[in-house]
Protein backbone atom coordinates (compact mmCIF):
# COMPACT_ATOMS: atom_id res chain seq x y z
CA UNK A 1 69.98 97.19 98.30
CA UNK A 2 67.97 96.55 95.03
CA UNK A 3 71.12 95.52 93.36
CA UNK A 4 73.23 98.42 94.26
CA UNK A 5 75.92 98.77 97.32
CA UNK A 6 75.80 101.31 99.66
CA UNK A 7 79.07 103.83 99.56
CA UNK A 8 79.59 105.32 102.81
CA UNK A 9 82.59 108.00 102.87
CA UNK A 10 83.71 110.05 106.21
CA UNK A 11 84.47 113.67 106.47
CA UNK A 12 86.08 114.78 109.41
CA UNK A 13 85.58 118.51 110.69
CA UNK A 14 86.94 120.14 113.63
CA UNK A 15 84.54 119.68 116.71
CA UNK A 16 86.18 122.91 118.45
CA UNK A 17 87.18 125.50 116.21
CA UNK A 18 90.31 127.83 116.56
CA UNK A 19 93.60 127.89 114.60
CA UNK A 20 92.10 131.69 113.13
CA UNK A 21 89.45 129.83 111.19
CA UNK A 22 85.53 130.62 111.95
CA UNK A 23 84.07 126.89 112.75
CA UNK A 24 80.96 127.77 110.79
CA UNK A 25 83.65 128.31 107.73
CA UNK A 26 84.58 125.10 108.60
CA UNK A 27 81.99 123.22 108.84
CA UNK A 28 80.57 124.62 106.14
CA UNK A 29 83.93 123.56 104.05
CA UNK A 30 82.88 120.01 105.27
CA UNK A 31 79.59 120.45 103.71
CA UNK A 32 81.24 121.14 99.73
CA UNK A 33 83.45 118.14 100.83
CA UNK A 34 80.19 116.14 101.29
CA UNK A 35 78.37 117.60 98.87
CA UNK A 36 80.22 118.87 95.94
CA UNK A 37 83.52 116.14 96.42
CA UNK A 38 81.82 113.04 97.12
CA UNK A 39 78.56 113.57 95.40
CA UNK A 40 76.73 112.54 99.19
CA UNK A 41 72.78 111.82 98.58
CA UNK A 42 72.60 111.48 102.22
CA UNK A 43 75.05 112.80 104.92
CA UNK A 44 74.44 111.80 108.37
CA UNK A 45 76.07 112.77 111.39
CA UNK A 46 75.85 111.59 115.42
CA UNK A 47 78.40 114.20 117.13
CA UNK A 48 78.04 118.47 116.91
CA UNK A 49 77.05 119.76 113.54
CA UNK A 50 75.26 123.52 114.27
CA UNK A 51 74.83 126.28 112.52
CA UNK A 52 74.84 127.35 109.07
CA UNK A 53 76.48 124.36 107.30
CA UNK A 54 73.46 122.14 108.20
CA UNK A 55 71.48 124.61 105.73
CA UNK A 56 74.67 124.36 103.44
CA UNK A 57 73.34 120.58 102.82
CA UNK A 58 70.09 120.93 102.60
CA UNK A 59 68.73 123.82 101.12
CA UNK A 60 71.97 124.77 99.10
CA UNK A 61 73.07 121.78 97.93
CA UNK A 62 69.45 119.38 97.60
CA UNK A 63 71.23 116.63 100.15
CA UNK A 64 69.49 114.88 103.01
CA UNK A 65 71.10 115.71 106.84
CA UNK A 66 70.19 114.00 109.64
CA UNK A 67 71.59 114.74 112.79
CA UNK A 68 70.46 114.41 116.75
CA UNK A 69 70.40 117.34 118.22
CA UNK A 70 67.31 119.95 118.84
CA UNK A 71 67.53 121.98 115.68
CA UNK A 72 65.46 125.47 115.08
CA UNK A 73 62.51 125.33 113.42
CA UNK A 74 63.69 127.73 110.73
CA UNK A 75 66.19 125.49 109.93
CA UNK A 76 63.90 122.68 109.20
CA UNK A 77 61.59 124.71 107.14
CA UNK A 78 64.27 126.05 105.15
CA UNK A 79 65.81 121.92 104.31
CA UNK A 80 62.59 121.87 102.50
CA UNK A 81 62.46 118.36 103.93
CA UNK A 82 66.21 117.08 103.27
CA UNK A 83 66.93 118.06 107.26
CA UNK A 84 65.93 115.96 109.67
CA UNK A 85 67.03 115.22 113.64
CA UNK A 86 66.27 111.86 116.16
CA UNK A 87 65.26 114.78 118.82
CA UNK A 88 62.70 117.93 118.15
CA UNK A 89 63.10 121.39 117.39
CA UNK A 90 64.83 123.86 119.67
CA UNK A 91 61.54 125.66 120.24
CA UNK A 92 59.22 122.43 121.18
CA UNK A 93 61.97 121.21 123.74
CA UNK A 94 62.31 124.95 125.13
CA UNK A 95 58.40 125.22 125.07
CA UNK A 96 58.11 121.98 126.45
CA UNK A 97 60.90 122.72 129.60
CA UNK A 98 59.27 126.05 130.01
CA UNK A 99 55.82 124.92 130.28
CA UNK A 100 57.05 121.97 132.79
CA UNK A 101 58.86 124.15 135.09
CA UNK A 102 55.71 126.45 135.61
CA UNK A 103 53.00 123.86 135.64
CA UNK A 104 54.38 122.83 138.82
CA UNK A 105 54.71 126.20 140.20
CA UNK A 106 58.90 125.77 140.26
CA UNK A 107 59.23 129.48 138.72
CA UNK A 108 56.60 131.42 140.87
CA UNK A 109 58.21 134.13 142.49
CA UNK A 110 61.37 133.14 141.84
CA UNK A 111 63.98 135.55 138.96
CA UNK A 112 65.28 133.74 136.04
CA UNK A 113 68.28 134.17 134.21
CA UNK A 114 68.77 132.59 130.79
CA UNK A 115 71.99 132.25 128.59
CA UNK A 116 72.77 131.55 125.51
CA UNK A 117 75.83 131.00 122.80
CA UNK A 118 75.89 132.92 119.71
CA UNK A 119 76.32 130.22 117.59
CA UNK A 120 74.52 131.04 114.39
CA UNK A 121 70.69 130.22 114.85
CA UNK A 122 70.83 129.37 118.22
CA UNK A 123 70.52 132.49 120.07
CA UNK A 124 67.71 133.50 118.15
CA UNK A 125 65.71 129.75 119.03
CA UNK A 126 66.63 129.99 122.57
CA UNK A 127 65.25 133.48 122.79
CA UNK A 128 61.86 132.83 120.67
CA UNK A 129 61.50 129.50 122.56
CA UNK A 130 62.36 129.77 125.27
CA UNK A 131 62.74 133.38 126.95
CA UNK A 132 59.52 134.69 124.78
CA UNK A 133 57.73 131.27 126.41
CA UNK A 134 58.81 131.86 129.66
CA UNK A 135 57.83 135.71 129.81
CA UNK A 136 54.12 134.62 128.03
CA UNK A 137 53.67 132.49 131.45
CA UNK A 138 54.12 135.50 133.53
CA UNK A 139 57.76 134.34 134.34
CA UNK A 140 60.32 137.45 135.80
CA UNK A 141 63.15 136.74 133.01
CA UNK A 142 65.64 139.10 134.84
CA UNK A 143 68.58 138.18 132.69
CA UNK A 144 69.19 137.30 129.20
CA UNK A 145 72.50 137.11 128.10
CA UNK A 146 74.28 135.29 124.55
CA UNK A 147 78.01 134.78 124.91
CA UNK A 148 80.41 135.28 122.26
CA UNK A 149 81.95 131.70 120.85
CA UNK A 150 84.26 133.99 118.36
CA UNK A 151 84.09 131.44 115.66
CA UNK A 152 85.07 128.69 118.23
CA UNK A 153 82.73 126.19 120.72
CA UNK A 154 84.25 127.60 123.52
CA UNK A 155 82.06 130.73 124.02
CA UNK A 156 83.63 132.49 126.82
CA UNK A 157 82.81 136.08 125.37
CA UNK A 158 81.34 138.31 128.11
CA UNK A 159 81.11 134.88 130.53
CA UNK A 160 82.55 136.72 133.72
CA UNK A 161 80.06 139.75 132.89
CA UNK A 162 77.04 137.69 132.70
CA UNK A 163 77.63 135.96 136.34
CA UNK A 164 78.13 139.03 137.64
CA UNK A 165 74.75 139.82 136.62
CA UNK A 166 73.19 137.11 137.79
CA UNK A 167 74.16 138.44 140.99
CA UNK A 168 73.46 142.45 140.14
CA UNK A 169 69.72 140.94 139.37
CA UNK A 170 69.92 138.22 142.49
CA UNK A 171 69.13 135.54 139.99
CA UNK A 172 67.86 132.31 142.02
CA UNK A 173 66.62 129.94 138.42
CA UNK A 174 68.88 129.72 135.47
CA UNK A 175 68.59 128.13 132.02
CA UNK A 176 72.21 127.74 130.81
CA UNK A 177 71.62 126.95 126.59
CA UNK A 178 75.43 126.66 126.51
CA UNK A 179 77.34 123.88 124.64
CA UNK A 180 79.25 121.07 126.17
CA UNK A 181 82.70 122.84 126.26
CA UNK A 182 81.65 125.80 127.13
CA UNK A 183 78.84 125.68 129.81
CA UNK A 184 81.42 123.83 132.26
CA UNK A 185 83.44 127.18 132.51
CA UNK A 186 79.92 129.14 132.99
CA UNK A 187 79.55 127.03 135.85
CA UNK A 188 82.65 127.35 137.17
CA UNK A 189 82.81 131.55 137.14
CA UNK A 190 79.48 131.03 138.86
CA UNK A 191 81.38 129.21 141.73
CA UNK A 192 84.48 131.67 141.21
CA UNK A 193 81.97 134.78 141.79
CA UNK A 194 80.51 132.65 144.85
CA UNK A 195 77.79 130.89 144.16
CA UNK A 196 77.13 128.19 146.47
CA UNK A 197 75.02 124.66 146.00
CA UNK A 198 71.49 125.60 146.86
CA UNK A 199 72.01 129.40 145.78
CA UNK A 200 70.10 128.85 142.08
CA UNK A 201 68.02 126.21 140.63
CA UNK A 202 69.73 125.24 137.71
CA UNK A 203 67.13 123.59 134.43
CA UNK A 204 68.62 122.27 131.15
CA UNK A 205 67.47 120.19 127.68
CA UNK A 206 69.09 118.21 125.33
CA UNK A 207 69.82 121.20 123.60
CA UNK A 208 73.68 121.37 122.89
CA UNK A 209 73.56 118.03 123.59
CA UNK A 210 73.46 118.89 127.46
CA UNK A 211 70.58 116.06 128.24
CA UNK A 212 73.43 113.38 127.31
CA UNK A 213 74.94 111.98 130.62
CA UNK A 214 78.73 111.94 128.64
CA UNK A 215 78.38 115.70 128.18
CA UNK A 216 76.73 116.41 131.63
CA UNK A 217 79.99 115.05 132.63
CA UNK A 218 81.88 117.56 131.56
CA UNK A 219 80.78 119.78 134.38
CA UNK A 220 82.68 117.91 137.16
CA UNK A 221 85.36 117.06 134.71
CA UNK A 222 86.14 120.20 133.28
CA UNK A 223 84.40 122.43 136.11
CA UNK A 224 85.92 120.69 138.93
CA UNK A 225 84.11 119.15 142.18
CA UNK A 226 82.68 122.01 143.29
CA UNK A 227 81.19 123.25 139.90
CA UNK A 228 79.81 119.42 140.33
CA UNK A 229 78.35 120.53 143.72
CA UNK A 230 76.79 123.56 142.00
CA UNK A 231 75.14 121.96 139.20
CA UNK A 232 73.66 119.08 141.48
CA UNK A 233 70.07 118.56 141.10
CA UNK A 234 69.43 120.31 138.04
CA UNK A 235 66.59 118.58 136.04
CA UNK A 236 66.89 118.48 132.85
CA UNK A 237 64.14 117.62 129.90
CA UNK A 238 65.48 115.47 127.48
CA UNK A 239 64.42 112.54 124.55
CA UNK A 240 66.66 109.99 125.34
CA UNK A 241 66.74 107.97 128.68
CA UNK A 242 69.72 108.67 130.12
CA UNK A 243 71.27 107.19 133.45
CA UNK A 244 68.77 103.80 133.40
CA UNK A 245 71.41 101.30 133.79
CA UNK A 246 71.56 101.91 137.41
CA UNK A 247 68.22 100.59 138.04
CA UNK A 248 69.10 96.99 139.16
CA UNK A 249 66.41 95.92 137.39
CA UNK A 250 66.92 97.67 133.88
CA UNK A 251 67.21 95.40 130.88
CA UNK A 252 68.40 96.99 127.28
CA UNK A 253 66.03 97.31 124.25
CA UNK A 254 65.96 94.65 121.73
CA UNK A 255 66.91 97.86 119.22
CA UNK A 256 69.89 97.93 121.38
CA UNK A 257 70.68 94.81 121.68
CA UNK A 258 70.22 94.14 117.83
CA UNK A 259 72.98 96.71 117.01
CA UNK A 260 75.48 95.53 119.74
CA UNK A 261 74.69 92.03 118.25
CA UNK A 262 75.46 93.04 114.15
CA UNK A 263 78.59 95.58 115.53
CA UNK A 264 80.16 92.37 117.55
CA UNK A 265 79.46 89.90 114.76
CA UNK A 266 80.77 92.50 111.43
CA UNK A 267 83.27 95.40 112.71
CA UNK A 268 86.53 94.66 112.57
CA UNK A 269 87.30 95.06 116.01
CA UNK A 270 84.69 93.16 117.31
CA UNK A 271 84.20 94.65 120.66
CA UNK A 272 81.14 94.09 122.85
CA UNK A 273 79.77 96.78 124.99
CA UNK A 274 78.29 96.30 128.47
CA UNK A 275 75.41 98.56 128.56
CA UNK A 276 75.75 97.80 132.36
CA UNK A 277 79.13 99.23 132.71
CA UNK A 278 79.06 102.57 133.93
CA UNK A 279 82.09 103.26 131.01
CA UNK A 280 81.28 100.76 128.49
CA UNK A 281 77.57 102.08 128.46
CA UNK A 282 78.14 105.39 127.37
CA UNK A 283 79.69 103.70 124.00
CA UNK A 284 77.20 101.19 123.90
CA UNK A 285 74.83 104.26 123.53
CA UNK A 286 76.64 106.32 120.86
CA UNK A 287 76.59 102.96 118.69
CA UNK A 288 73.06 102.63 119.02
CA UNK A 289 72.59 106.56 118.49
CA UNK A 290 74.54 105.57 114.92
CA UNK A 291 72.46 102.45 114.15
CA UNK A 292 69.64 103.99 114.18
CA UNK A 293 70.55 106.94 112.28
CA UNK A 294 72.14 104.65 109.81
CA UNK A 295 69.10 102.79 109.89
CA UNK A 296 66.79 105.62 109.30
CA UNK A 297 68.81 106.56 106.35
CA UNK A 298 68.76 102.87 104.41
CA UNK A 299 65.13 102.20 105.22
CA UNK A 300 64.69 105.44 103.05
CA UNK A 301 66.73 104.55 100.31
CA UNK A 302 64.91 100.82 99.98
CA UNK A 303 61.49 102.77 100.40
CA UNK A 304 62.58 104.61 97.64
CA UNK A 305 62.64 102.31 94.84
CA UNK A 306 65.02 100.56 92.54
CA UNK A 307 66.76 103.93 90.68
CA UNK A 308 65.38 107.01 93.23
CA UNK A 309 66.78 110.20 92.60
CA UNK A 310 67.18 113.01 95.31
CA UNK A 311 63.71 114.15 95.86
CA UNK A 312 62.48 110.38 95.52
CA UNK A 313 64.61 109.56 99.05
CA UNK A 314 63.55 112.53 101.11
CA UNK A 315 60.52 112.19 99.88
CA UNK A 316 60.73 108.22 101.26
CA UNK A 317 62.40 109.55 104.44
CA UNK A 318 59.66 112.03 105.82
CA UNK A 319 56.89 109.03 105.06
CA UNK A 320 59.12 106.45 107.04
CA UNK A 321 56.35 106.77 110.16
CA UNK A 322 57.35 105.02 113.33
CA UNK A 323 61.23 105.03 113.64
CA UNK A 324 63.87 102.83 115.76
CA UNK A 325 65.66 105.12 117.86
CA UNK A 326 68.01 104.19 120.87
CA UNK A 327 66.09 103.15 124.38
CA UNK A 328 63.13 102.58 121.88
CA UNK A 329 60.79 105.67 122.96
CA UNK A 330 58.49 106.83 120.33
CA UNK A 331 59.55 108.57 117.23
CA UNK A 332 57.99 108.84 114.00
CA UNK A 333 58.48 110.98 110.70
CA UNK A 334 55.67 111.94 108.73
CA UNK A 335 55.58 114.62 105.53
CA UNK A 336 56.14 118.28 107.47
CA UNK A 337 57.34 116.32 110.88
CA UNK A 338 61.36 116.34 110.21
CA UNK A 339 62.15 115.88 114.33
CA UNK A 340 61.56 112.15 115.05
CA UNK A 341 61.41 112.20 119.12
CA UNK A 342 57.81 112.16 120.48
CA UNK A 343 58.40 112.11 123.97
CA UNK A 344 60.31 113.85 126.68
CA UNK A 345 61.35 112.97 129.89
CA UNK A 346 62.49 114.79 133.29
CA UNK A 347 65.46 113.66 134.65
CA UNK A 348 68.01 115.06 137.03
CA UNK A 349 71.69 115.54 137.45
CA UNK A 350 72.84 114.04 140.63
């Protein structure tokens, strides 16, 4: 790329925490790794990167993240443009949901409950967003409850006290906010402290990655079948288009496609993905998720000229416009817009 190779290094970080070590601590050691170790211009990720050490990259250390998950808006004003995600802020999705659920008159009369992890900045956006939202419609928020992750992802923290008030407050709609490992269990003590399918209308996002069908998963895997049973038919409003392969008559997108094609023809293993396969589809979609990130990422270092430096490439980035993303819904970038999605859609678990 204008004469110069691209050096791509990996950092690993722990994706669950524990071992007596706060997971913010470590993911923010991974960001002086990326940063301070390996010079990194750009870091880009495609798994579970929250909290503080996404602001350890970008406003600390004058390197460009880009992630995919619903990020707070804070956050992205304070990268100063070096932050950016493939979905939209915490607060749009949240507005977004809540605004959806009571435009069709799903919330009247009805008492919500909302929780939420205490993961650092995410309590806060799910409680501006989306509780203050909700309340502004006229909505009875009846319980709001953050759960203590003790420097871990699993956020079990006052779990069994929070269904039990669910019940004190005879909670019928609930917004779980809860990551992948740790909403499973929520769901689960709900069944434990007898909940029953058709008890509570359960809505969800893509925040914590929860509008993914891998991580919806998780319920029935981790949660057992009737945890499964529980969290049938909750509808979800995500960015990505989750669960289309079913439709007999579904054909990939030609982004897709094109990164299947260059990952068969160039990796070393040389697999081929059936985005048809009910298993094979679910990596089919992560490598498109990286493509495009990856892609996003080089089309702002051509755009930036022959010998950019830092600002020069962000700069590049947030003027990139219309952007490839996987499924090939809209998404753009433009100077002050750092969350590419520009759509949402309703879909539900089943």
């Amino acid at each position: 790329m204008w004469g110069r190779k691209i050096d791509l290094r990996l950092v690993e970080v722990s994706a669950l925490g524990g071992g007596g070590v706060d997971i913010d601590t470590l993911r923010n050691a991974a960001c002086i790794e990326a940063t301070e170790n390996h010079d990194g211009v750009i870091v880009m990720n495609t798994t579970t990167f929250a909290g503080t050490a996404q602001l350890c990259i970008t406003e600390e250390h004058d390197s460009v993240l880009i992630g995919h998950e619903a990020l707070p808006a804070e956050y992205l004003q304070r990268g100063g443009g070096r932050l950016f995600t493939t979905a939209t802020t915490v607060e749009e999705i949240f507005g977004a949901l809540a605004k959806y659920v009571t435009d069709n008159g799903a919330l009247e009369g009805r008492r919500v409950g909302v929780v939420a992890p205490n993961t650092p900045g995410e309590a806060e956006a799910v409680e501006g967003g989306l509780v203050a939202t909700l309340q502004a419609l006229g909505v009875d928020v009846r319980v709001f409850d953050v759960l203590d992750c003790a420097g871990t992802s699993f956020c079990v923290g006052g779990m069994a006290e929070s269904v039990q008030r669910l019940i004190e407050e005879d909670v019928d709609v609930l917004f779980p906010t809860l990551n992948a490992v740790s909403l499973p269990g929520y769901i689960n003590e709900m069944v434990t402290q007898g909940f029953r399918p058709g008890d509570v209308q359960i809505y969800n996002s893509d925040f914590n990655s929860q509008g993914n069908e891998v991580v919806a998963d998780l319920i029935l895997t981790f949660g057992g079948a009737a945890a499964g049973e529980l969290y049938d038919g909750t509808v979800l409003l995500v960015t990505t288009d989750q669960g289309r392969f079913r439709d007999p008559g579904w054909e990939p997108s030609a982004f897709g496609e094109m990164c299947m094609r260059e990952y068969r023809e160039y990796s070393a293993t040389g697999e081929d993905y059936d985005p048809r396969d009910p298993v094979e589809t679910n990596k089919y979609g992560i490598l498109a998720l990286v493509c495009s990130v990856y892609r996003v990422a080089l089309r702002a270092v051509y755009d930036a000229g022959p010998n950019p430096g830092r600002a020069d490439i962000a700069a590049a980035m947030e003027n990139l416009g219309p952007v490839d993303l996987p499924f090939m819904l809209p998404a753009s970038l433009a100077p002050g817009k750092w969350s590419m999605g520009d759509s949402l859609q309703p879909v539900t678990f089943r």
